[in-house]
C-alpha atoms as a PDB file:
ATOM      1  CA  UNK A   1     -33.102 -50.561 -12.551  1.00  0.00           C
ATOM      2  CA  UNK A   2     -32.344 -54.522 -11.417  1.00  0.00           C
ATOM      3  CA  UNK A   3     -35.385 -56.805 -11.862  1.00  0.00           C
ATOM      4  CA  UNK A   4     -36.187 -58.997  -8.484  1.00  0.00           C
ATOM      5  CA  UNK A   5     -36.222 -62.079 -10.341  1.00  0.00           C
ATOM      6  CA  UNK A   6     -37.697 -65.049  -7.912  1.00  0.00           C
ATOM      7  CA  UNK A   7     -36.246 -68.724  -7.773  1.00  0.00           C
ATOM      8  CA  UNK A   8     -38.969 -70.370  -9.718  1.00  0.00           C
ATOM      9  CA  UNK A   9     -38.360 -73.949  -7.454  1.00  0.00           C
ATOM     10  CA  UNK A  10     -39.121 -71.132  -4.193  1.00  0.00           C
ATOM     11  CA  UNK A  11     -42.240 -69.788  -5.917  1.00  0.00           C
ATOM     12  CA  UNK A  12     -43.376 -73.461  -6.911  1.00  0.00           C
ATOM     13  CA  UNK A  13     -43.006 -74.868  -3.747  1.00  0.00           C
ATOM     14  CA  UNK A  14     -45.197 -72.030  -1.923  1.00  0.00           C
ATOM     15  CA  UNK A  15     -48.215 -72.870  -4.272  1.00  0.00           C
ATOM     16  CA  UNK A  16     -47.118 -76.875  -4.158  1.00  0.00           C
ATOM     17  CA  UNK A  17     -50.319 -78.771  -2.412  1.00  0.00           C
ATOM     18  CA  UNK A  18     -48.449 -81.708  -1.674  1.00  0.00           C
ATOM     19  CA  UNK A  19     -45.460 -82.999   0.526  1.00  0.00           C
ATOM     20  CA  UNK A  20     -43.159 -85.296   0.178  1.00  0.00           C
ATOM     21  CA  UNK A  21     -42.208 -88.015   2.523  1.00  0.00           C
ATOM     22  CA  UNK A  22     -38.674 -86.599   2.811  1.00  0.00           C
ATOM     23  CA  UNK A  23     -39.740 -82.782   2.988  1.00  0.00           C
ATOM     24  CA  UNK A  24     -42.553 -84.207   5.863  1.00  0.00           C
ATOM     25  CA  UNK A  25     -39.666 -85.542   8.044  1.00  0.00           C
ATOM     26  CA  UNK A  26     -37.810 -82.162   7.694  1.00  0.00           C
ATOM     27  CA  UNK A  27     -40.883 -80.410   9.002  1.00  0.00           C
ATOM     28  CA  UNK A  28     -41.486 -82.776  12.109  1.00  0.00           C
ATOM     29  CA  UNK A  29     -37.513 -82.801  12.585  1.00  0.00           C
ATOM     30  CA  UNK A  30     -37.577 -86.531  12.663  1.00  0.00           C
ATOM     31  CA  UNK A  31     -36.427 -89.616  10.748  1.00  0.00           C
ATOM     32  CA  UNK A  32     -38.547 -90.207   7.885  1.00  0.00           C
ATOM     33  CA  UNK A  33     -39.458 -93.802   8.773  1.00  0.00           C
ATOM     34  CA  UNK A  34     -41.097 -92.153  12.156  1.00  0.00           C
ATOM     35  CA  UNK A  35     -43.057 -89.512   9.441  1.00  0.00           C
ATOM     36  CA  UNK A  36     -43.865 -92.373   7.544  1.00  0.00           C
ATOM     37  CA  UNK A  37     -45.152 -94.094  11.434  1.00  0.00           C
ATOM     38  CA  UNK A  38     -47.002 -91.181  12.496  1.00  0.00           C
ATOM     39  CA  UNK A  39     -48.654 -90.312   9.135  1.00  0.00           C
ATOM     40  CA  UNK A  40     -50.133 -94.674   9.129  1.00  0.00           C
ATOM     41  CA  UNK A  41     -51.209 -94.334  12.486  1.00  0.00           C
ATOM     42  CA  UNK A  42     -52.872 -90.834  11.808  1.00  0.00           C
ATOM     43  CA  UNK A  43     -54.688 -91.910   8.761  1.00  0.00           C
ATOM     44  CA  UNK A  44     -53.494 -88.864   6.741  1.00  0.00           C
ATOM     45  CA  UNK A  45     -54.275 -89.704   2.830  1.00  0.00           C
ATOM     46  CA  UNK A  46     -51.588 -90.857   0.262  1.00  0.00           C
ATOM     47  CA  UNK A  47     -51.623 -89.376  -2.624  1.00  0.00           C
ATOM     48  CA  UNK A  48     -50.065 -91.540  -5.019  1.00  0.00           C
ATOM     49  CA  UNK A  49     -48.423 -90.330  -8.120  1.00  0.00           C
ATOM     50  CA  UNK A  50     -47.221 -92.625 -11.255  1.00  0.00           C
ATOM     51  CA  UNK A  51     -47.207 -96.478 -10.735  1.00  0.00           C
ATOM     52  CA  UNK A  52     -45.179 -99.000  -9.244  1.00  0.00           C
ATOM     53  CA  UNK A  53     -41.231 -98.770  -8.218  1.00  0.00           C
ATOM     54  CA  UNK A  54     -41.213 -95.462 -10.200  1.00  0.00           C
ATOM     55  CA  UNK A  55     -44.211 -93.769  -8.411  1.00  0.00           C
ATOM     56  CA  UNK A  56     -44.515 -90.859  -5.459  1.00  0.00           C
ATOM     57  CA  UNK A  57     -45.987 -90.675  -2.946  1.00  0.00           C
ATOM     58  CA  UNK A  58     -47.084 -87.033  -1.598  1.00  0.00           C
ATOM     59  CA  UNK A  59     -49.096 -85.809   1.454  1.00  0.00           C
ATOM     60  CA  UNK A  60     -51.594 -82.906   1.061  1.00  0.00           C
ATOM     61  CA  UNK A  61     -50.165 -80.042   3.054  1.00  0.00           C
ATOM     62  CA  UNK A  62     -53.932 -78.781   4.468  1.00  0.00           C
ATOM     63  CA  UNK A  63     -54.407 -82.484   6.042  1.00  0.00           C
ATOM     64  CA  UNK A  64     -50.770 -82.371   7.512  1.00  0.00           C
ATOM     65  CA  UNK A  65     -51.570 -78.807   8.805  1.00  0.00           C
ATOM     66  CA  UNK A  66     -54.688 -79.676  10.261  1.00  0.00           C
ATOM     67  CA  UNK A  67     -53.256 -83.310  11.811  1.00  0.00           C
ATOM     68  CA  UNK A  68     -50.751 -80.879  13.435  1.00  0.00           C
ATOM     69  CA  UNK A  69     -53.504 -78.575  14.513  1.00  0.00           C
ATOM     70  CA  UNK A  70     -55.254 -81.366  16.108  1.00  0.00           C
ATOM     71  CA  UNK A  71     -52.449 -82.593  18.365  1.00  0.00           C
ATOM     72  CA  UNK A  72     -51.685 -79.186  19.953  1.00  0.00           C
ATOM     73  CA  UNK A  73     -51.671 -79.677  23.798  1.00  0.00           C
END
């Protein structure tokens, strides 16, 4: 019998906390200098990951979801 083997980047990503910049604008369908807009303006937390040129930054995905929560009309 064939094992269901999962893609370990699919599996990672469900249990991931965070969000990246890029992966934010894909979710709002927008540029990501207008993520980067909305999340200033909103207050939303940086995380911030590593130092300098070489660091991330990442958004926590419960904040996001809740942000988006709170703007439903």
């Amino acid at each position: 019998m064939k094992q269901n083997k999962r893609n370990p980047k699919e599996t990672e990503e469900h249990h991931d906390p965070y969000l990246s910049p890029r992966e934010l604008a894909v979710r709002w369908k927008c540029a990501r200098s207008t993520a980067d807009r909305i999340v200033t303006q909103a207050g939303l937390t940086k995380v911030l990951l590593g130092e300098g040129k070489n660091g991330m930054v990442r958004y926590l995905k419960e904040e996001v979801a809740a942000y988006e929560f709170s703007r439903r009309t």
